[in-house]
Protein backbone atom coordinates (compact mmCIF):
# COMPACT_ATOMS: atom_id res chain seq x y z
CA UNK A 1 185.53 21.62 124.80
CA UNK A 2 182.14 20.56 126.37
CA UNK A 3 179.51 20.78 123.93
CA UNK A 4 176.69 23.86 124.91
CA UNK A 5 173.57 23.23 126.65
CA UNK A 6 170.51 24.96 126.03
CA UNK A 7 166.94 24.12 127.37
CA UNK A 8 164.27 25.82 125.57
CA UNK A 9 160.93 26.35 127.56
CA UNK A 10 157.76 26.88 125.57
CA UNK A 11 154.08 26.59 125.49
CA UNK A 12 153.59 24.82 122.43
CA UNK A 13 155.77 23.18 119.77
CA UNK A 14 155.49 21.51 116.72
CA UNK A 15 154.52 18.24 115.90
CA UNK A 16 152.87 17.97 119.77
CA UNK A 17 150.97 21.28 120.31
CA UNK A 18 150.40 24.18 117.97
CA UNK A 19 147.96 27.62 117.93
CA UNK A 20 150.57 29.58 116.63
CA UNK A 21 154.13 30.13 115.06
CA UNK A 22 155.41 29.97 118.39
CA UNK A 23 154.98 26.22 117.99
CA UNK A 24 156.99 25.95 114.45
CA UNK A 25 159.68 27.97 115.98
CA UNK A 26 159.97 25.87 119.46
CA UNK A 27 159.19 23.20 116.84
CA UNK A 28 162.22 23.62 114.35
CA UNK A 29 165.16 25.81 116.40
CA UNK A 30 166.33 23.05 118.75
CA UNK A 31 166.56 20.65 115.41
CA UNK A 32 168.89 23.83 113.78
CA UNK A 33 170.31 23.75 116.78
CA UNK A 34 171.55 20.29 117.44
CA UNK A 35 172.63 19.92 113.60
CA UNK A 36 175.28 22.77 114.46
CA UNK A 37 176.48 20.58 117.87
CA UNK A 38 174.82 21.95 120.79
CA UNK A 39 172.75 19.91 122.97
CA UNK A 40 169.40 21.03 122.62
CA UNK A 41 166.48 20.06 124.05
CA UNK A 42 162.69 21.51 125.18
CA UNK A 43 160.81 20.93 127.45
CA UNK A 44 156.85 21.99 127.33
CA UNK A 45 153.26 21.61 129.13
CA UNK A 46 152.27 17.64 128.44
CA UNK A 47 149.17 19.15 126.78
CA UNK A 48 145.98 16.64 125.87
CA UNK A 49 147.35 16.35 122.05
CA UNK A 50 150.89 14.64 123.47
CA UNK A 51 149.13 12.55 125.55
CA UNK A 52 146.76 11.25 122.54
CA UNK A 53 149.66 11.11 119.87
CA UNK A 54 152.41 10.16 121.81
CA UNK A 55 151.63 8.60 125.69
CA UNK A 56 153.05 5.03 124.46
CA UNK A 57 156.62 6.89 123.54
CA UNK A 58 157.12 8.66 126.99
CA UNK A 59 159.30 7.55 129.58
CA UNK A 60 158.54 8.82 133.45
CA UNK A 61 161.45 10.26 135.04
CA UNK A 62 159.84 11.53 137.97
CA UNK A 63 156.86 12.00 140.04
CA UNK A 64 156.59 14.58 143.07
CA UNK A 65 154.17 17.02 144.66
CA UNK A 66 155.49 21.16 143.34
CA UNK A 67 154.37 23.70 146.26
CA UNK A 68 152.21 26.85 144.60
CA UNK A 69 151.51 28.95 147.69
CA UNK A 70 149.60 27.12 149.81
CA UNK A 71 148.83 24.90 147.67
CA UNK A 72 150.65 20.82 147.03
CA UNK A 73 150.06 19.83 143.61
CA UNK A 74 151.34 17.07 141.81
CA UNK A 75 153.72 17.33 138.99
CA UNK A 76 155.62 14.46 136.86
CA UNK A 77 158.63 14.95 134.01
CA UNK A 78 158.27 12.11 131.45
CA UNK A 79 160.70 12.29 128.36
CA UNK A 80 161.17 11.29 124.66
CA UNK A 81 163.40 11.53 121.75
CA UNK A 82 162.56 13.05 118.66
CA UNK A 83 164.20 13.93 115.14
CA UNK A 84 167.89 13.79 117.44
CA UNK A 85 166.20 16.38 119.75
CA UNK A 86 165.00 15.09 123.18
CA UNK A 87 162.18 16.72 125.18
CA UNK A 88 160.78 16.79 128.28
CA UNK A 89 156.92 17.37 129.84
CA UNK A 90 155.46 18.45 132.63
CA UNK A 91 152.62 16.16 133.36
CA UNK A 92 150.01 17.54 135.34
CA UNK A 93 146.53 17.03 134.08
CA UNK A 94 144.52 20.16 136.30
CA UNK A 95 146.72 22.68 133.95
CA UNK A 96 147.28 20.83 130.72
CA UNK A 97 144.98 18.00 130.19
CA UNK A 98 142.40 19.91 128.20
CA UNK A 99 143.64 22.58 126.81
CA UNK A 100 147.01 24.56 125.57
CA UNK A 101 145.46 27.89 127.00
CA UNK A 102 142.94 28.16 129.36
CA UNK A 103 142.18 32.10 129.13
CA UNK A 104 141.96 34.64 131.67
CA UNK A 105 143.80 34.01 135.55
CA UNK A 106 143.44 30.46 134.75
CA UNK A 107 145.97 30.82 132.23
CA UNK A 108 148.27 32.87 134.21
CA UNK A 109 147.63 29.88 136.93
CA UNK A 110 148.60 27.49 134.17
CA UNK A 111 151.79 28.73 133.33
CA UNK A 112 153.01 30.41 136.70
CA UNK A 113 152.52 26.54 137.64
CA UNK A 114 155.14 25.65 134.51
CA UNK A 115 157.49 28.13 134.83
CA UNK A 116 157.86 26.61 138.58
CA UNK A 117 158.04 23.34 137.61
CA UNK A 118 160.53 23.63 135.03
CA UNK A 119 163.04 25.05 137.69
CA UNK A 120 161.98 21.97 140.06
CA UNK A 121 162.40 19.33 137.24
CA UNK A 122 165.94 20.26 135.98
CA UNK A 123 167.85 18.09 138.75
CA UNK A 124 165.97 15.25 137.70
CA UNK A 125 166.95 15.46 134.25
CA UNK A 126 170.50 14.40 134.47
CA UNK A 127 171.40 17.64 132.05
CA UNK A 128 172.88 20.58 133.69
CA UNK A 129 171.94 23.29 131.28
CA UNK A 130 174.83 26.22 130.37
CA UNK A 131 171.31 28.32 128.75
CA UNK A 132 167.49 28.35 130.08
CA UNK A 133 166.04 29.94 126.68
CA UNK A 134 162.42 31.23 127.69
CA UNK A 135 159.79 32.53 124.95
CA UNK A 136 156.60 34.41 125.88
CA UNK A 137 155.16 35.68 128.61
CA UNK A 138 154.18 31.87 129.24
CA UNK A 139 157.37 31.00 130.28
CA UNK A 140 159.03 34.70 131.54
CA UNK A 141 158.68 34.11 135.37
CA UNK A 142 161.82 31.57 134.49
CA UNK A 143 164.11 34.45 134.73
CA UNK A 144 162.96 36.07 137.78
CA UNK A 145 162.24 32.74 139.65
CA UNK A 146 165.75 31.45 139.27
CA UNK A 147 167.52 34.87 139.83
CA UNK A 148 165.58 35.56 143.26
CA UNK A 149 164.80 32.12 144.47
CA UNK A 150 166.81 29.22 143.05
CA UNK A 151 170.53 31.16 142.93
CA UNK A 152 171.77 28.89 145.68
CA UNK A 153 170.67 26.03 143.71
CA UNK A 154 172.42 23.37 141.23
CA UNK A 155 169.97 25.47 138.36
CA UNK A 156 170.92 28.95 139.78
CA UNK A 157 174.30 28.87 137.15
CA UNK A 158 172.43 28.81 134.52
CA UNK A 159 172.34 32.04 132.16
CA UNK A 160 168.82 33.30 130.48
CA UNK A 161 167.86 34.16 127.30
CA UNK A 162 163.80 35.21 126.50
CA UNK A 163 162.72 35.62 122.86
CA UNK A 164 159.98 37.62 122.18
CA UNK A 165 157.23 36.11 119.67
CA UNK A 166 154.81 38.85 120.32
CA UNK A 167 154.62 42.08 123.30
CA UNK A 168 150.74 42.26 122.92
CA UNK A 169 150.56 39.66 125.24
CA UNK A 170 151.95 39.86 128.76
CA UNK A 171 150.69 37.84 131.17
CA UNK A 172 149.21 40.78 133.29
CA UNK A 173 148.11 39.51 136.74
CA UNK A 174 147.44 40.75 140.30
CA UNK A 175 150.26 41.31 143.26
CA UNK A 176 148.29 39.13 145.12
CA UNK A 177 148.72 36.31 142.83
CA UNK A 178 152.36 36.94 142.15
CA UNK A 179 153.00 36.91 146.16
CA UNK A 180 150.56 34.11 146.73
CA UNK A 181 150.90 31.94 143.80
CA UNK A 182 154.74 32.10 142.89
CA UNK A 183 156.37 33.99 145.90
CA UNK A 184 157.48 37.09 144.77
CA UNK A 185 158.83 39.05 147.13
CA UNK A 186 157.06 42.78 147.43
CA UNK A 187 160.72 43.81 146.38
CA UNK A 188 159.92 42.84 143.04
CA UNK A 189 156.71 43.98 142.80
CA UNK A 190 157.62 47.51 141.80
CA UNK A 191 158.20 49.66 138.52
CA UNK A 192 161.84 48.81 138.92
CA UNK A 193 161.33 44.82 137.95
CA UNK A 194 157.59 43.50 137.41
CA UNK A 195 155.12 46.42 137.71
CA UNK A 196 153.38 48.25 134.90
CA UNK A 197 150.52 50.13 134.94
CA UNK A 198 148.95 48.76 138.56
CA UNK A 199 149.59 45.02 137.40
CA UNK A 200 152.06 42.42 137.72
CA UNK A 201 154.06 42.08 134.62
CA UNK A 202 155.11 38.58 133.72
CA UNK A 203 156.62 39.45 130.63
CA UNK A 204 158.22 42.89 131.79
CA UNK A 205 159.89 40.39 134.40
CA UNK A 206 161.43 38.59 132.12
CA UNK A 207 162.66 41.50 130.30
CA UNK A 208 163.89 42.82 133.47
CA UNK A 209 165.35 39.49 134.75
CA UNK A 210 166.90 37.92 131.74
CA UNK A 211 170.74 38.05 130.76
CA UNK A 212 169.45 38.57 126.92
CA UNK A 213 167.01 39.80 125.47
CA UNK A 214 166.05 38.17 121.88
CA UNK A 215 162.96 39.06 119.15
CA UNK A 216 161.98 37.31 115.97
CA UNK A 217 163.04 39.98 113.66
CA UNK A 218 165.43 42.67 113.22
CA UNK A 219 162.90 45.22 112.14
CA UNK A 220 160.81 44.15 115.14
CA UNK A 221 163.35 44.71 117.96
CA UNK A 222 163.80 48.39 116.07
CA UNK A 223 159.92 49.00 116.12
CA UNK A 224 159.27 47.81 119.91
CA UNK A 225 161.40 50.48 121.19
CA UNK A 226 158.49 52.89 120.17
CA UNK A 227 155.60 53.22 121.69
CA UNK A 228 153.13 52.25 119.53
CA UNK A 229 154.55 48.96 119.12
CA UNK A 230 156.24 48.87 122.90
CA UNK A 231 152.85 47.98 124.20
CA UNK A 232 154.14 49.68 126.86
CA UNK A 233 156.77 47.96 127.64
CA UNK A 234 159.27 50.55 125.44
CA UNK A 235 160.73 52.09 128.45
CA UNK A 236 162.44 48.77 130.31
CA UNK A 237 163.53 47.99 126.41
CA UNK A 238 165.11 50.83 125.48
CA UNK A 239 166.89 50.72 129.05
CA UNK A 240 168.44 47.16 127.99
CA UNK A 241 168.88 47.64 123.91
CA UNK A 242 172.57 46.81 124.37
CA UNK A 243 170.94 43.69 125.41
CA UNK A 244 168.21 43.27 122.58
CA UNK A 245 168.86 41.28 119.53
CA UNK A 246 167.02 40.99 116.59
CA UNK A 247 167.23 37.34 115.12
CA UNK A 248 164.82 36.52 112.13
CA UNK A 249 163.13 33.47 112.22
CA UNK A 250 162.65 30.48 109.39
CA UNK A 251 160.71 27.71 108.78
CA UNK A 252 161.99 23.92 108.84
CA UNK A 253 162.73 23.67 104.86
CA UNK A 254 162.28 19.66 105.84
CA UNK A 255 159.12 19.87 106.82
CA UNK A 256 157.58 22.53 104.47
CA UNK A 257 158.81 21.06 101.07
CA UNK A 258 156.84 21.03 97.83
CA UNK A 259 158.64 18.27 96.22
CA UNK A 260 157.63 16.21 99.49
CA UNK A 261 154.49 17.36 100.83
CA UNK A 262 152.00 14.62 100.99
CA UNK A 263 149.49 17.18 101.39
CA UNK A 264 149.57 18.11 97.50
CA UNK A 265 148.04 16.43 95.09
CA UNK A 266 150.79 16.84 93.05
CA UNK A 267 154.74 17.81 93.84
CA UNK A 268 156.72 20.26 92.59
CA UNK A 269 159.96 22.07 92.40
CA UNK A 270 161.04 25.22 91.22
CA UNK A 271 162.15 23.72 88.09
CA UNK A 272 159.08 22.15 87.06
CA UNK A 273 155.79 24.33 88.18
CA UNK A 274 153.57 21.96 86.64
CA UNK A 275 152.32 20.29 89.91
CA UNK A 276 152.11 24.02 91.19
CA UNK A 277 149.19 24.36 88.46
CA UNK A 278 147.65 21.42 89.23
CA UNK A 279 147.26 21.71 93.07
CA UNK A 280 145.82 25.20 91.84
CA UNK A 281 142.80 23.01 89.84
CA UNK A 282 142.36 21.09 92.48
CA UNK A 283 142.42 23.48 95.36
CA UNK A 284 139.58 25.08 93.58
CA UNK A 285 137.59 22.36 93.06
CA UNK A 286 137.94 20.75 96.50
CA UNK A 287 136.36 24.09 97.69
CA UNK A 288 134.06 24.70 95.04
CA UNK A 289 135.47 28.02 93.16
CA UNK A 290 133.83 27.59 89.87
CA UNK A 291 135.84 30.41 88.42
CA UNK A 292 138.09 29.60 85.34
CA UNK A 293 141.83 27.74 86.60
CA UNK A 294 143.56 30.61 85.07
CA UNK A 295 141.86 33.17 87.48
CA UNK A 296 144.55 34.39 89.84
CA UNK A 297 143.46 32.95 93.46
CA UNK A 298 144.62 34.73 96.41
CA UNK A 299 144.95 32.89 99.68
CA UNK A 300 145.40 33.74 103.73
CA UNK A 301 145.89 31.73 106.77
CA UNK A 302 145.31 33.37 109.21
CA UNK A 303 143.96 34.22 113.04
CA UNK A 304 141.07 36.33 112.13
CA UNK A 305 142.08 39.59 114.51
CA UNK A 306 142.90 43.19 114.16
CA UNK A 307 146.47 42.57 114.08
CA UNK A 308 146.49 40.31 110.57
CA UNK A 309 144.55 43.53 109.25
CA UNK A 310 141.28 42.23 107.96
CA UNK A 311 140.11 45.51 108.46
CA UNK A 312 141.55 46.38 105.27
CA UNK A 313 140.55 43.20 103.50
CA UNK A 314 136.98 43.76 104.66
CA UNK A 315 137.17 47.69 103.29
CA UNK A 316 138.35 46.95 99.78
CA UNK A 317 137.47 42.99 99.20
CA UNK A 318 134.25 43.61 97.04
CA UNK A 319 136.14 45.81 95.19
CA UNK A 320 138.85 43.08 94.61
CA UNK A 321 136.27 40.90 93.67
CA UNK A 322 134.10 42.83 91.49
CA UNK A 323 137.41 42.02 89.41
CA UNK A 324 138.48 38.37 87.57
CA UNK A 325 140.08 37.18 91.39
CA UNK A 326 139.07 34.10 93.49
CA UNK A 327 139.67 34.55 97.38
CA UNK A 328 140.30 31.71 99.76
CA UNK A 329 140.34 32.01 103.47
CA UNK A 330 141.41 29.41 106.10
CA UNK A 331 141.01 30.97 109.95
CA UNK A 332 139.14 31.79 112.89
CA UNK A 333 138.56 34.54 115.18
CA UNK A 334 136.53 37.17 116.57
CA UNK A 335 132.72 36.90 115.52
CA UNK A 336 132.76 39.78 113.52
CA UNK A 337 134.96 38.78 111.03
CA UNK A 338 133.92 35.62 110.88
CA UNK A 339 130.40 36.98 110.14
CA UNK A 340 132.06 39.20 107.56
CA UNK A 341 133.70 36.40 105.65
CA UNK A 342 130.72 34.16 105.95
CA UNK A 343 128.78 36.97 104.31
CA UNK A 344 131.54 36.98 101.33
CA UNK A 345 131.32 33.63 100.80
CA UNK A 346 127.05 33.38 100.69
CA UNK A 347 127.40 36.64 97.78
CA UNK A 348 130.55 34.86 95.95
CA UNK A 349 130.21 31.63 95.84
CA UNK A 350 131.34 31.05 92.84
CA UNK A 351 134.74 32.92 93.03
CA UNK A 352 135.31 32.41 97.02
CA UNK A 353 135.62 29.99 99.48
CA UNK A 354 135.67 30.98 103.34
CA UNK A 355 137.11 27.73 105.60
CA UNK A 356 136.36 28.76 109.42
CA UNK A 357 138.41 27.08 111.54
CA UNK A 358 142.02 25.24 111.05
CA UNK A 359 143.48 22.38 109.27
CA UNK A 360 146.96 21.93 108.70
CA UNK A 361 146.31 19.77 105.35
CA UNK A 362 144.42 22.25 103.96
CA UNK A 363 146.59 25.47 105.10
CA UNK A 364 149.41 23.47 103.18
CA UNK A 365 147.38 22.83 99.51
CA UNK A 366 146.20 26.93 100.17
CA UNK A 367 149.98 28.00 100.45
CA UNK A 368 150.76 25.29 97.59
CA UNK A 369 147.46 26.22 95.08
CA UNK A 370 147.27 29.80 95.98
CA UNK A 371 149.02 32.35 93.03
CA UNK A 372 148.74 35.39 95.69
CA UNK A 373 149.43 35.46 99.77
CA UNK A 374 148.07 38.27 101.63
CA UNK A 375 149.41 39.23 104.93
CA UNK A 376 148.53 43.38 105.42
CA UNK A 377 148.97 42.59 109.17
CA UNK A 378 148.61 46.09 111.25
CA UNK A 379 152.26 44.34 112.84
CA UNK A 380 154.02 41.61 112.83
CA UNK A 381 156.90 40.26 115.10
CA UNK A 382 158.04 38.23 112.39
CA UNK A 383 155.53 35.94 110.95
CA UNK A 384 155.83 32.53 109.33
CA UNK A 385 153.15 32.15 106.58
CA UNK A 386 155.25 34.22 104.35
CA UNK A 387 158.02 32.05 104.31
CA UNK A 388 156.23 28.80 103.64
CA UNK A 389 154.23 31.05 101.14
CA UNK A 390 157.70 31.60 99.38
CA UNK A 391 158.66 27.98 99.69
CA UNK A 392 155.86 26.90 97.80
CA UNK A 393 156.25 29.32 95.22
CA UNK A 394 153.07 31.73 96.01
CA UNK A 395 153.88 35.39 95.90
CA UNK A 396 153.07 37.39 98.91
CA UNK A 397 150.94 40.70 99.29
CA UNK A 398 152.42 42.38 102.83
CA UNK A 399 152.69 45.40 104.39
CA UNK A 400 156.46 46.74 105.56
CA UNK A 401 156.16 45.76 109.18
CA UNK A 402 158.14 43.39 111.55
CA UNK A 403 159.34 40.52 110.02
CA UNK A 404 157.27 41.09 106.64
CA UNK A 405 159.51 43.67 105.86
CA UNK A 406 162.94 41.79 106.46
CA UNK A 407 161.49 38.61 104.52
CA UNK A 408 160.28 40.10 101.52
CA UNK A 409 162.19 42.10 99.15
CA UNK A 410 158.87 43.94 96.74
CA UNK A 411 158.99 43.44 93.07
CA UNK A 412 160.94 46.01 91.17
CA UNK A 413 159.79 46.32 87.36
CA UNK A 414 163.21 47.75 86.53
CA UNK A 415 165.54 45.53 88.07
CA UNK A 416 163.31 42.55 87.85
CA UNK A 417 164.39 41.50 91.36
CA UNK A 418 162.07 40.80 94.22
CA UNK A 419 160.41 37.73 95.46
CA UNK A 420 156.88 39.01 97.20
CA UNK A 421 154.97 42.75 96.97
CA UNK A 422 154.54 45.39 99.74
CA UNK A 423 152.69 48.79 100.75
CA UNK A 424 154.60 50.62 103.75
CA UNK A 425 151.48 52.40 104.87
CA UNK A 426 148.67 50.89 106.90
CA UNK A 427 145.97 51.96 104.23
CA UNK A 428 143.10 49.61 102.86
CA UNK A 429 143.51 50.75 99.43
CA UNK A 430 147.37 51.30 99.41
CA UNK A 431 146.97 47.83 100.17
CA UNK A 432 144.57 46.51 97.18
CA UNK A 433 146.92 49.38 94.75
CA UNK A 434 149.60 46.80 95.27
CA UNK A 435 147.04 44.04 94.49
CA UNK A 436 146.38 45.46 91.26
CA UNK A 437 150.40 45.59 90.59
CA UNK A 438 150.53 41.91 91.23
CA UNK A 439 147.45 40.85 89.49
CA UNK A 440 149.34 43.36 86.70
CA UNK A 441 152.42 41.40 87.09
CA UNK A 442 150.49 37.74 86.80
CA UNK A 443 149.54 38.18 83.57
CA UNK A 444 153.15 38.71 82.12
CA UNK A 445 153.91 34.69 82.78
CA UNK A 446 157.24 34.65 81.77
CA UNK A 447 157.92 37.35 84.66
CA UNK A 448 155.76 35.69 87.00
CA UNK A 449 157.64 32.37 86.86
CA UNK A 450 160.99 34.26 87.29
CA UNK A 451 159.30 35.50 90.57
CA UNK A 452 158.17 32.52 91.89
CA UNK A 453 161.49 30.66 91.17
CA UNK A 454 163.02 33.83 92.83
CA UNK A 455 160.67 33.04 96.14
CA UNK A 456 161.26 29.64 95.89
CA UNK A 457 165.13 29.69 96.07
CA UNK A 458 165.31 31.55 99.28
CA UNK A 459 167.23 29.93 102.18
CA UNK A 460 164.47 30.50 104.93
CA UNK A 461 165.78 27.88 106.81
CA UNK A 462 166.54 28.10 111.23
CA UNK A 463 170.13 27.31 109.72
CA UNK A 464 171.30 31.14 109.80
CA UNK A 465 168.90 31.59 112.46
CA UNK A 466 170.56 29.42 115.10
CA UNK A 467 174.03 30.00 114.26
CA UNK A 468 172.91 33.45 115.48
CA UNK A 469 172.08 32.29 118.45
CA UNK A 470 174.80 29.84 119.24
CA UNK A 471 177.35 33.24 118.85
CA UNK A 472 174.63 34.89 121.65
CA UNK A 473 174.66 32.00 123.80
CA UNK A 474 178.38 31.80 123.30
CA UNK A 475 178.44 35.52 124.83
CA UNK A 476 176.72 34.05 128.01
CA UNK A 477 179.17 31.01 129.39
């Protein structure tokens, strides 16, 4: 039997581009993927960062001119092998060459222009693919495109699947644009396929449009069937839940590993925490938190939005450190939180350190020299920090939501069994409660090491992950 063919379409992916954990998960599921024998590969925007880290690797397969409208643009697929996974880019340097997402119609431009030219480019590939796997709104025209305009075509066999990293964002645009811009038939253009609310949809079309419908947690395909977390996109979903699977993401184990991080200052396994304290010590001194080593340091890496639920951080977070805590912060965002945290770290200097912006060094000696990791987010699809946060032994704080509630089992005193600590109710100071219990918990160290070894053993590898999706692509052909 003919091994399976997937192509995975993305905006981003780890190591080329990354905002988000939509890149680690483009990043690490074709890997999974081709360790269980399926032919994997991705193909993605050749953003600005590829061309700076990798231009001398790529190999042109094609150059052409892509029709948009009216308009003749140019468009080239250049290729590369990485880790046994081989992708592909679409080269044009009007959409990608400065940055992975524009903002506003120029976005939707951007990646109404890739969603065409990953239709065009597959003949040119010499890989006929069994699966077009689709994630976002970035990349959920596919579906629609090759159902209504590319079914007489060599592509046209191919079956869909779109995963859904997160429904807040939907890739709203005008009928004009949809007509104009990507030929969409008025047909289309009603409640039926790709209307909501006065708008063209371009994620509710690929709800509509694809032969599966995937999200990055069990708990978050249950939750987006309700309203409040349907984004009002509940009705088409609950009309295809036969159709909706809930597949929890992981992390690449390889690539987030204490004992090989050259991040750390020191390594560490779960059978020797030593190096654990020590990146602590030196965490705190590389930021300047003066407090005393054995003062229990939470840590968050994060997007600074409502969503991550700094809204209950900044209620209760002078409380917290009226207490014997340190606080460390790695993120960016909207202005006022940034102004908030700024604030916090001017009155606590001592016991706080507030890092605007991102570095990917530093997020990995936070999630290494952290004791605590807060996530209280207001939802979450599935969420990744968690699960590096558990792979390098640091305890999260979350609330039950999404995937934080199918990743982290809370701390029971009886049983002695969990591996993290939760609060089910979006509620600042049910939220720092649970705080308390942990910083209660961190000062019985032979419990907290049994906890930490108990986070640390988890398998939150893409290996269960993709076998999971093999049996749904399986389904398909």
């Amino acid at each position: 039997m003919s091994k399976l063919k997937v192509l995975i379409a993305g905006a981003e992916a780890v190591p080329f581009a990354k905002t988000g954990g939509l890149a680690d998960v483009v990043g690490a599921l074709p890997k999974a993927l081709v360790r269980k024998g399926v032919d994997a590969r991705v193909i993605l925007p050749k953003h600005k960062s590829v061309k700076d880290r990798y231009d001398s690797r790529l190999r042109v397969l094609a150059t052409m001119n892509l029709q948009m409208g009216w308009r003749n643009l140019y468009m080239g697929i250049e290729t590369m092998e990485l880790d046994g996974v081989t992708y592909y880019f679409i080269d044009n340097e009007y959409y990608f060459g400065w940055c992975i997402y524009k903002g506003g119609e120029a976005e939707t431009e951007q990646y109404a222009y890739f969603c065409r030219a990953v239709l065009e480019a597959i003949p040119f590939l010499d890989f006929d693919p069994d699966i077009i796997h689709v994630n976002d709104w970035h990349t959920a025209m596919i579906p629609l495109l090759l159902r209504t305009q590319y079914q007489e075509r060599p592509q046209g066999r191919a079956r869909t699947v779109i995963t859904i990293h997160n429904l807040q964002y939907q890739g709203q645009t005008s009928f004009e644009f949809a007509k104009d811009i990507l030929g969409v038939e008025d047909k289309y253009l009603t409640a039926e396929y790709m209307e909501a609310y006065g708008s063209a949809n371009m994620m509710k079309a690929g709800l509509v449009f694809a032969d599966k419908i995937t999200t990055v947690s069990p708990s978050y395909a249950r939750e987006i069937l309700d309203p409040y977390y349907g984004r009002g996109l509940e009705g088409i979903l609950n009309a295809r839940k036969n159709d909706l699977v809930g597949i929890l993401n992981g992390i690449d184990t390889k690539e987030f590993d204490p004992q090989a991080d050259e991040n750390l200052e020191c390594r560490y396994s779960a059978d020797d925490l030593t190096g654990k304290y020590y990146d602590k010590e030196q965490l705190m001194k590389e930021l300047d938190i003066t407090a005393r080593p054995s003062t229990p340091l939470i840590g968050m890496v994060t997007r600074m939005t409502e969503q991550k639920g700094l809204d209950l951080v900044r209620a209760v977070l002078e409380e917290l450190l009226y207490e014997n805590v340190a606080f460390v912060l790695l993120g960016s965002g909207e202005e006022q939180y940034e102004n908030f945290f700024k604030y916090i770290a001017d009155k606590y200097p001592d016991k706080t350190a507030i890092c605007l912006g991102y570095s990917d060094a530093l997020a990995r000696r936070i999630y290494a020299g952290s004791d605590f990791f807060l996530m209280p987010s207001m939802f979450e699809p599935c969420g990744i920090s968690q699960m590096i946060a558990q792979r390098y032994g640091t305890l999260p704080i979350v609330r039950e939501t999404g995937g934080l509630r199918d990743t982290v089992q809370p701390y029971n005193i009886y049983t002695q069994e969990g591996n993290g600590f939760s609060f089910a109710n979006y509620n600042a100071h049910d939220m720092l409660n649970t705080i308390w219990f942990a910083l209660n918990v961190y000062q019985d160290k032979t419990n907290l090491a049994r906890l930490i070894q108990s986070a640390m053993a988890l398998d939150n590898s893409f290996e269960k992950s993709a076998g999971e999706y093999i049996e749904l692509y399986k389904e398909l052909v």
